[in-house]
PDB file of N, CA and C in Angstrom:
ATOM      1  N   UNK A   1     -61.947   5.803 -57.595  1.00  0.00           N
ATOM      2  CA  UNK A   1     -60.547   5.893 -57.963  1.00  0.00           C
ATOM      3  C   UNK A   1     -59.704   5.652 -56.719  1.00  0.00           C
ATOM      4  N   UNK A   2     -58.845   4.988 -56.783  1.00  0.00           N
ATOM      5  CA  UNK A   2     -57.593   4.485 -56.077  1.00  0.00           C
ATOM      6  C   UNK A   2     -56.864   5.565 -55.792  1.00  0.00           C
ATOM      7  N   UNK A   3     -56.478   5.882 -54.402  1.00  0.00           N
ATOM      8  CA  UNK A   3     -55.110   7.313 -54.004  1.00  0.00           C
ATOM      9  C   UNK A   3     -53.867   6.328 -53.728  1.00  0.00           C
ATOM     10  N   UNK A   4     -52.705   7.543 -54.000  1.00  0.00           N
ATOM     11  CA  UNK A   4     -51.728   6.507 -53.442  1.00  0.00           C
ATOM     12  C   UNK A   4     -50.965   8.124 -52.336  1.00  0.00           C
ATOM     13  N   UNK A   5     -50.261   7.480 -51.741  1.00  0.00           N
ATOM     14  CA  UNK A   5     -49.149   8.484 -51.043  1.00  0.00           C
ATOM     15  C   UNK A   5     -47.602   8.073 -51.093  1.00  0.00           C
ATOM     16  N   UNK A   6     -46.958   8.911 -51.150  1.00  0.00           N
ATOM     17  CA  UNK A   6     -45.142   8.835 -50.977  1.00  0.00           C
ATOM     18  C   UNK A   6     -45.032   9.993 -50.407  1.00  0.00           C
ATOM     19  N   UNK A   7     -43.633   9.138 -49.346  1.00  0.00           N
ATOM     20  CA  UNK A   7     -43.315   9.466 -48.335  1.00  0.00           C
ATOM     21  C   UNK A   7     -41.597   9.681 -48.545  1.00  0.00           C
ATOM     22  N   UNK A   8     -40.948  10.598 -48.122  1.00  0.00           N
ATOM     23  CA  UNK A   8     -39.683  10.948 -48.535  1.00  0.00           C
ATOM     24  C   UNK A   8     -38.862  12.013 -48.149  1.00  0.00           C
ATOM     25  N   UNK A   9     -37.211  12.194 -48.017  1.00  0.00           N
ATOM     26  CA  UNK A   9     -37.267  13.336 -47.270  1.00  0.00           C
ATOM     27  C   UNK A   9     -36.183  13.552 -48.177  1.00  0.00           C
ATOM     28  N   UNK A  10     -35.975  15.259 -48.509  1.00  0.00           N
ATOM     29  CA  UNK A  10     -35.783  16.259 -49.471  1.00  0.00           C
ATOM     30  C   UNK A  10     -34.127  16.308 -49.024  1.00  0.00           C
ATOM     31  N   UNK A  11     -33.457  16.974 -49.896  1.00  0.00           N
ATOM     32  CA  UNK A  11     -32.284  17.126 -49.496  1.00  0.00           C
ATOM     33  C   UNK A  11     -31.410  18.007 -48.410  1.00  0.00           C
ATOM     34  N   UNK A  12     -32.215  18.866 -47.618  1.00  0.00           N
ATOM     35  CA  UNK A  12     -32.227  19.034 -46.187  1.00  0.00           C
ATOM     36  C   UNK A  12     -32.655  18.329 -45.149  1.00  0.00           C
ATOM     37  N   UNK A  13     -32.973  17.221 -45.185  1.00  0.00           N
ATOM     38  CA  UNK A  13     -33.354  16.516 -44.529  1.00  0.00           C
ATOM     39  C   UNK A  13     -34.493  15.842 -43.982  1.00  0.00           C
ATOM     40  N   UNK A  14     -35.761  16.985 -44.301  1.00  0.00           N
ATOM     41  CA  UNK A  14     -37.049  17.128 -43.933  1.00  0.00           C
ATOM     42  C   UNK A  14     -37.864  16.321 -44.327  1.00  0.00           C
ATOM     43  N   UNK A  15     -38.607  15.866 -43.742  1.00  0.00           N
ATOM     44  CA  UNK A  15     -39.612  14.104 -44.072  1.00  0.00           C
ATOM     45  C   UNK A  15     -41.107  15.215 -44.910  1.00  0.00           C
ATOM     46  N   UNK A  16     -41.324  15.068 -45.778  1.00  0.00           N
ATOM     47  CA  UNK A  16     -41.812  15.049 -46.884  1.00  0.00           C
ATOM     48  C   UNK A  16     -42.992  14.088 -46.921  1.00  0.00           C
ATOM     49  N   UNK A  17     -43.977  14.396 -47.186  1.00  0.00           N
ATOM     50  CA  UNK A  17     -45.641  13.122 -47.302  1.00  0.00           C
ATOM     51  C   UNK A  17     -46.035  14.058 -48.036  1.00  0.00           C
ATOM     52  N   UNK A  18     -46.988  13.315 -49.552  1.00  0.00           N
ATOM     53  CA  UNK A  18     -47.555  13.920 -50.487  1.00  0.00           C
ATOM     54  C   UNK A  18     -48.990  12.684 -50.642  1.00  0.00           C
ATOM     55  N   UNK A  19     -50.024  13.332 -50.892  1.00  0.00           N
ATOM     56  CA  UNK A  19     -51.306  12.791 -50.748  1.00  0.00           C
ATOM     57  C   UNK A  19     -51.987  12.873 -51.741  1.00  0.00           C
ATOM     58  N   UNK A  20     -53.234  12.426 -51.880  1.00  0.00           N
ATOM     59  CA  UNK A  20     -53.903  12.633 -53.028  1.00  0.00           C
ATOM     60  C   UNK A  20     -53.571  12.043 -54.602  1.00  0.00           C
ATOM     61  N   UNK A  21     -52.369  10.768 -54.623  1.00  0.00           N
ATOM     62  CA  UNK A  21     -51.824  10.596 -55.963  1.00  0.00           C
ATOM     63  C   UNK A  21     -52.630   9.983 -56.371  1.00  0.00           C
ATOM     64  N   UNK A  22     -53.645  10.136 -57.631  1.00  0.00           N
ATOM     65  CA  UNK A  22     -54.277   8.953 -58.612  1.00  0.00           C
ATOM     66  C   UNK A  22     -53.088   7.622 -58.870  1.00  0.00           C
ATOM     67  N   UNK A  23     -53.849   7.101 -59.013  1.00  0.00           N
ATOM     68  CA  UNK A  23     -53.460   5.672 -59.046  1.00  0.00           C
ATOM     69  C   UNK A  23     -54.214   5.227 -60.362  1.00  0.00           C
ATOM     70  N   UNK A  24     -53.170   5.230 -61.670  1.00  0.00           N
ATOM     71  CA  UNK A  24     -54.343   4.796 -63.027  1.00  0.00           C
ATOM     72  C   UNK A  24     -53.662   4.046 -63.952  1.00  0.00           C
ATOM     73  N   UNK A  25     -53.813   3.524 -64.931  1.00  0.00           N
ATOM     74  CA  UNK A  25     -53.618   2.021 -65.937  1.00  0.00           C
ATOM     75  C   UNK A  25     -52.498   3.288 -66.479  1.00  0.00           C
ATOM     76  N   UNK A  26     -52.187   2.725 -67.283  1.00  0.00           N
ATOM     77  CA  UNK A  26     -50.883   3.319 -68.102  1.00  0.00           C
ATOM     78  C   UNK A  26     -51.237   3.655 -69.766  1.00  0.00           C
ATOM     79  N   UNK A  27     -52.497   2.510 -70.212  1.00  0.00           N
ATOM     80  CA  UNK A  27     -53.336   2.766 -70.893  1.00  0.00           C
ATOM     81  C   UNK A  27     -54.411   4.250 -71.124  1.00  0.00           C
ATOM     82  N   UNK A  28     -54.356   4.785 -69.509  1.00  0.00           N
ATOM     83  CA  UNK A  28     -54.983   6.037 -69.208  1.00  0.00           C
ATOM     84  C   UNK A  28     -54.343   7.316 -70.163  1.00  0.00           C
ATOM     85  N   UNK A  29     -55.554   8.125 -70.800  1.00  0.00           N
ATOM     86  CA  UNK A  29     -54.729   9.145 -71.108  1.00  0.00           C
ATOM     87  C   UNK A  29     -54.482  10.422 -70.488  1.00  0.00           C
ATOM     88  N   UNK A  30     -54.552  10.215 -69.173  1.00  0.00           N
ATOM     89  CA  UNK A  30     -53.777  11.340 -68.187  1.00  0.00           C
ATOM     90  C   UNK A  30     -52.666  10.479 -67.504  1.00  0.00           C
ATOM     91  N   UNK A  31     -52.129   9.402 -68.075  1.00  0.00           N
ATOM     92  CA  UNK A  31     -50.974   8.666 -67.117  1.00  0.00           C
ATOM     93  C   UNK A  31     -49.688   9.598 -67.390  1.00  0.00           C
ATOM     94  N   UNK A  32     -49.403  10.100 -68.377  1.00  0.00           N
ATOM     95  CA  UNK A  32     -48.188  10.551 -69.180  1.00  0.00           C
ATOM     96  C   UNK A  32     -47.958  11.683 -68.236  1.00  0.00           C
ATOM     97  N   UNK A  33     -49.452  13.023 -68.430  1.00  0.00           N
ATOM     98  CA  UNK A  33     -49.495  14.000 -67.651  1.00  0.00           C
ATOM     99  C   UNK A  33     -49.482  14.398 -66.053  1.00  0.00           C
ATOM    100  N   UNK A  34     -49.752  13.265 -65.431  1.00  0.00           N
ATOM    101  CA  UNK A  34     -49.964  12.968 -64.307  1.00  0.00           C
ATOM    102  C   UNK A  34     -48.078  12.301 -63.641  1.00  0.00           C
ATOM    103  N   UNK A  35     -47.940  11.609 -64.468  1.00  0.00           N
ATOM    104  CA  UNK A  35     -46.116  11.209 -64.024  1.00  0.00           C
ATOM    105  C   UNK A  35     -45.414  12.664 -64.179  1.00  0.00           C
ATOM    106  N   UNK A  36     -45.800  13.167 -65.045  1.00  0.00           N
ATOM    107  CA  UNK A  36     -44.881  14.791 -65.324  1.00  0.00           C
ATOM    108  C   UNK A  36     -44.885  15.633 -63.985  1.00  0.00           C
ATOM    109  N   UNK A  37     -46.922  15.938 -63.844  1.00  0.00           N
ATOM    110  CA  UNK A  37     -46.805  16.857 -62.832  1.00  0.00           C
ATOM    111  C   UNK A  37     -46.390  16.316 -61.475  1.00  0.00           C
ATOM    112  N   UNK A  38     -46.289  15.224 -61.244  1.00  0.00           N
ATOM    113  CA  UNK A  38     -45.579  14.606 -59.936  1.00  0.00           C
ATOM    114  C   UNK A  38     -44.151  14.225 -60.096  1.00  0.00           C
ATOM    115  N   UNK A  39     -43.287  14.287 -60.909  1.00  0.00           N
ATOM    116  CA  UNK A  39     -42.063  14.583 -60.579  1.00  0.00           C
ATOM    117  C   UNK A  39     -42.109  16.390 -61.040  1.00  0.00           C
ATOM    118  N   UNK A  40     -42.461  16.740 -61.422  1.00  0.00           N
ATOM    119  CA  UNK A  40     -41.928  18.040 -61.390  1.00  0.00           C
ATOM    120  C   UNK A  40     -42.354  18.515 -60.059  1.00  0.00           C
ATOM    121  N   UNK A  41     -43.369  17.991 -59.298  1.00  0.00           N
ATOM    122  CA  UNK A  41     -43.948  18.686 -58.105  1.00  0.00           C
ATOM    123  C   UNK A  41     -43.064  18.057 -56.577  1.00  0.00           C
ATOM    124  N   UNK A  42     -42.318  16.961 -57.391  1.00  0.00           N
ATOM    125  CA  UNK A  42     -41.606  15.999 -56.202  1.00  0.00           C
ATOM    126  C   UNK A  42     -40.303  17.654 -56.275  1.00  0.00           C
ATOM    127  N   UNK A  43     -39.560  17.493 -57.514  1.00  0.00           N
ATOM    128  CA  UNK A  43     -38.729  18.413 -57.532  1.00  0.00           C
ATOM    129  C   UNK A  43     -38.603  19.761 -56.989  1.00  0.00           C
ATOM    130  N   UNK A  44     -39.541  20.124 -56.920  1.00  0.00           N
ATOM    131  CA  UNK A  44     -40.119  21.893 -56.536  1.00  0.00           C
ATOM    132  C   UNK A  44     -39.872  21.247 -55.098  1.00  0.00           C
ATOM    133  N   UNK A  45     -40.394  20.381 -54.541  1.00  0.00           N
ATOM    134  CA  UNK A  45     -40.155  20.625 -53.301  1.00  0.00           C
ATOM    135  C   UNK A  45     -39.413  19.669 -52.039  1.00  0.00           C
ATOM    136  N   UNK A  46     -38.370  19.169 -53.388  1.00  0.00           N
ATOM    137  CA  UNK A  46     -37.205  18.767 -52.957  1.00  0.00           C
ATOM    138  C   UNK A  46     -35.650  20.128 -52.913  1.00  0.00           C
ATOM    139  N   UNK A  47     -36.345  20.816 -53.631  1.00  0.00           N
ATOM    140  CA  UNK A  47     -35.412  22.033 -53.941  1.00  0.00           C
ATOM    141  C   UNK A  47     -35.485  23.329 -53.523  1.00  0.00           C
ATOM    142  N   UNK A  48     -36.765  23.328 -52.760  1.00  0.00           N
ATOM    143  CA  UNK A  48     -37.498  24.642 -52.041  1.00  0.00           C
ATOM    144  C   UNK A  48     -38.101  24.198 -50.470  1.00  0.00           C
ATOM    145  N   UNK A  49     -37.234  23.917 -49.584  1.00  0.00           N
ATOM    146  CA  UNK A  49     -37.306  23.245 -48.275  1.00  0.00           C
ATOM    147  C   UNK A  49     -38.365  24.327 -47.676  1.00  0.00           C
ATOM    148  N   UNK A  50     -39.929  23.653 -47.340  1.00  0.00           N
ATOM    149  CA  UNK A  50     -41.115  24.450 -46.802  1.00  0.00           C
ATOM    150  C   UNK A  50     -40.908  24.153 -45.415  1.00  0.00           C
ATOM    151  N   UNK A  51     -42.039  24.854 -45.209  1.00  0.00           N
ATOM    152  CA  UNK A  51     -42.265  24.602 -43.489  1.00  0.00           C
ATOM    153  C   UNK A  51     -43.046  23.190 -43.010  1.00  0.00           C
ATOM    154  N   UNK A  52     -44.232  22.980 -44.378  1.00  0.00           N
ATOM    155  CA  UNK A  52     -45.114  22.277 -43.965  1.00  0.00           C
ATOM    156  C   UNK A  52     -44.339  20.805 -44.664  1.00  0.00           C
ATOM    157  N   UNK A  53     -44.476  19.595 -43.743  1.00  0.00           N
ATOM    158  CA  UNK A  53     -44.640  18.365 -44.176  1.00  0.00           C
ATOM    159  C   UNK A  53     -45.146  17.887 -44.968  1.00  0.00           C
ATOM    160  N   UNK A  54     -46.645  18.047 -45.052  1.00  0.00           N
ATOM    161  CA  UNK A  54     -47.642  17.437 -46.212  1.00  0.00           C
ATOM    162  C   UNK A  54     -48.298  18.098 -46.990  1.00  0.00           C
ATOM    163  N   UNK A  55     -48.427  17.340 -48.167  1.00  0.00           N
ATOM    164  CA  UNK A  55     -48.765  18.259 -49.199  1.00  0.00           C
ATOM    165  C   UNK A  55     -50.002  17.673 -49.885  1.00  0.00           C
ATOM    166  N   UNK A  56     -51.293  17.885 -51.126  1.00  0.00           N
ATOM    167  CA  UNK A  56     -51.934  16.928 -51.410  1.00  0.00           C
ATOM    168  C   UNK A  56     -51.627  17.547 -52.965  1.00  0.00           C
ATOM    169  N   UNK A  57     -51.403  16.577 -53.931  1.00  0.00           N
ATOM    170  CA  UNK A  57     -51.243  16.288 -54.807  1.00  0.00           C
ATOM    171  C   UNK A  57     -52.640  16.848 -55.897  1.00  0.00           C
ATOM    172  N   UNK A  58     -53.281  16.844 -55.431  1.00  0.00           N
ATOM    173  CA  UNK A  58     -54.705  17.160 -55.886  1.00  0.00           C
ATOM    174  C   UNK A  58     -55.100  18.494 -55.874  1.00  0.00           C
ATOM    175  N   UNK A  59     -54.590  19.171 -54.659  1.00  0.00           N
ATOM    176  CA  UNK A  59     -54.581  20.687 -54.667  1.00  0.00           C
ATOM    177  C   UNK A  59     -53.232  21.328 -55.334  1.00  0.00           C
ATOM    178  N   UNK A  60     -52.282  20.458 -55.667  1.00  0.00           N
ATOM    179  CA  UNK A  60     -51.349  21.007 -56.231  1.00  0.00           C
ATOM    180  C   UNK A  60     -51.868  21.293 -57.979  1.00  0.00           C
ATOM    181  N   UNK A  61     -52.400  19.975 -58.373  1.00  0.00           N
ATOM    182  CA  UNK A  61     -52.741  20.019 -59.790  1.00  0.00           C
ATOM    183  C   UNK A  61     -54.503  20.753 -59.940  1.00  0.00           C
ATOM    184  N   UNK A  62     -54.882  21.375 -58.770  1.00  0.00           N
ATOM    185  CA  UNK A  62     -56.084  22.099 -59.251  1.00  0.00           C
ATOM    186  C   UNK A  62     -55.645  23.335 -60.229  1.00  0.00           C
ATOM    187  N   UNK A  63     -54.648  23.792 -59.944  1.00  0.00           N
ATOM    188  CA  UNK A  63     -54.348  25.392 -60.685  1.00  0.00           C
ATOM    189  C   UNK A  63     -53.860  24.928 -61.910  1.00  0.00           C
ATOM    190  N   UNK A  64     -53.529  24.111 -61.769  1.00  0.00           N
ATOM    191  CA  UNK A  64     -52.477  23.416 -63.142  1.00  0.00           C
ATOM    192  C   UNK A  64     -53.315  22.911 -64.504  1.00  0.00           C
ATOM    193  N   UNK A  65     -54.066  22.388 -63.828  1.00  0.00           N
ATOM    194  CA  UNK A  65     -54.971  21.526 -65.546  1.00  0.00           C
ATOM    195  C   UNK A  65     -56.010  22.303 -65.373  1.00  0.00           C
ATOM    196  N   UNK A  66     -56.709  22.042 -66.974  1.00  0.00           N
ATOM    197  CA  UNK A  66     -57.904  22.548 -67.223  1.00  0.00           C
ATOM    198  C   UNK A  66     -58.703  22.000 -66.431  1.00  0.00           C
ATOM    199  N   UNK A  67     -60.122  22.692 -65.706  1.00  0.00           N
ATOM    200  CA  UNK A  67     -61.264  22.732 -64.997  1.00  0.00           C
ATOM    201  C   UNK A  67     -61.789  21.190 -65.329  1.00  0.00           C
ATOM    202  N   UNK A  68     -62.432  21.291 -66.888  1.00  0.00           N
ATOM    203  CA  UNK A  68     -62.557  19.918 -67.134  1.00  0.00           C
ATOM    204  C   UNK A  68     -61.909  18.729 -66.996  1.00  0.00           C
ATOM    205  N   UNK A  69     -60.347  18.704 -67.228  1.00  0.00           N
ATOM    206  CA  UNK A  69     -60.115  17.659 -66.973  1.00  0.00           C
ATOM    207  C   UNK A  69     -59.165  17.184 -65.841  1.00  0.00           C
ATOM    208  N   UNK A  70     -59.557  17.930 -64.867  1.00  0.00           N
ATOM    209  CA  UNK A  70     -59.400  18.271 -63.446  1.00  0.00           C
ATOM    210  C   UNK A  70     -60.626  17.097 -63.248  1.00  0.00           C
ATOM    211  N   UNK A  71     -61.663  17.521 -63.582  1.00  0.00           N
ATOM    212  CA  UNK A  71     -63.146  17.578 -63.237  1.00  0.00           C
ATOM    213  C   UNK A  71     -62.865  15.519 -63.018  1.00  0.00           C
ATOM    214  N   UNK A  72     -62.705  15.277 -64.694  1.00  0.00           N
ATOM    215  CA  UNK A  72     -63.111  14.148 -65.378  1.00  0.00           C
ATOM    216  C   UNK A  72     -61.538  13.291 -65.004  1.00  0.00           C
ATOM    217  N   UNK A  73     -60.480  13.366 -64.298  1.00  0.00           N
ATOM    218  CA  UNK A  73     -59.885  12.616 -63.828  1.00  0.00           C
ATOM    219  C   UNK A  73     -60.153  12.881 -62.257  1.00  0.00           C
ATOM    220  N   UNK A  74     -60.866  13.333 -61.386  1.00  0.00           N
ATOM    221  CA  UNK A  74     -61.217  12.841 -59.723  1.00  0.00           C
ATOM    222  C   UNK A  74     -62.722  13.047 -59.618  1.00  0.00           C
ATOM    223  N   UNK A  75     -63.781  12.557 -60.704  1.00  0.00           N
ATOM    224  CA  UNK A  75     -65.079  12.531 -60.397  1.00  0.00           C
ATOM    225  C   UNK A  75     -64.834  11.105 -59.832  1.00  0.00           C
ATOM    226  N   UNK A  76     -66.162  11.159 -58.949  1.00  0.00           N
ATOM    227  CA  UNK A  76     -66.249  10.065 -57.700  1.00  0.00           C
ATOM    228  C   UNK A  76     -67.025   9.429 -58.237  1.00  0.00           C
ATOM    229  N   UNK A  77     -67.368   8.475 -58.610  1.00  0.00           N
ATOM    230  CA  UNK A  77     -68.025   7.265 -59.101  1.00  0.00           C
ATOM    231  C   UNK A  77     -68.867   6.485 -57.735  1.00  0.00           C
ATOM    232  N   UNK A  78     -70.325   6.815 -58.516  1.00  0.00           N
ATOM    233  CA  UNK A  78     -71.348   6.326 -57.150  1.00  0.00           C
ATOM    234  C   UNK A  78     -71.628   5.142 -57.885  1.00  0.00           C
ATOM    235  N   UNK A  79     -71.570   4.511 -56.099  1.00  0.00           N
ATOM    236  CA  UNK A  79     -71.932   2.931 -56.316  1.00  0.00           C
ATOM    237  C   UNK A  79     -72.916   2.449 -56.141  1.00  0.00           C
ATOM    238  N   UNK A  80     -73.358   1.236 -57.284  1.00  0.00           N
ATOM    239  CA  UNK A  80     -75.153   0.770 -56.503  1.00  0.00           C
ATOM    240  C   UNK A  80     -75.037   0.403 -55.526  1.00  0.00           C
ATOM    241  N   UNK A  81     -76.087   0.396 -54.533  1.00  0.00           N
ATOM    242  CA  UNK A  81     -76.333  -0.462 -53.211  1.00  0.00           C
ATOM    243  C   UNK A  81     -75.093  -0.155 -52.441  1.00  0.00           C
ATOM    244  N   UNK A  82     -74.339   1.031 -52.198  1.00  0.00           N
ATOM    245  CA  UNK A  82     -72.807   1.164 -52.086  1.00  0.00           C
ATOM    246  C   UNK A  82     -72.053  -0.112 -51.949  1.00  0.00           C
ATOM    247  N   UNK A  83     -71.807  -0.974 -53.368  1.00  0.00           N
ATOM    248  CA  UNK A  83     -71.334  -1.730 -53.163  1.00  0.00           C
ATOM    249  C   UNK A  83     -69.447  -1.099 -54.404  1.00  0.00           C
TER     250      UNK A  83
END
């Protein structure tokens, strides 16, 4: 699976990096859920100025979704011959 990152700074001013974003078809059926919890998670902390800069996207949505499909949208896909 493909990560993406955005980079951005909050309305105090503070430069903002978020990590860990899936990157998936639109066809996907976690695309819908996945746009939600990343603007709602852009918002939280455009509106709650932290200490820390970076954040990962992935540990944000561990508490959030079910175990399983936590699981079954960032299982790592092994490659033959690591190709």
């Amino acid at each position: 699976m493909l990560f993406k990152s955005l980079e951005f700074k909050n309305s105090a001013g503070q430069k903002i990096k978020i990590i860990d974003i899936p990157v998936m078809d639109k066809n996907n059926p976690y695309f819908f859920m996945m746009e939600v919890r990343l603007e709602s998670f852009i918002l939280s902390l455009d509106k709650n100025p932290q200490e820390k800069s970076c954040y990962s996207f992935r540990d944000y949505l561990k508490p959030k979704m079910r175990w399983p499909d936590y699981k079954e949208l960032f299982s790592i896909q092994a490659f033959k011959n690591n190709a």
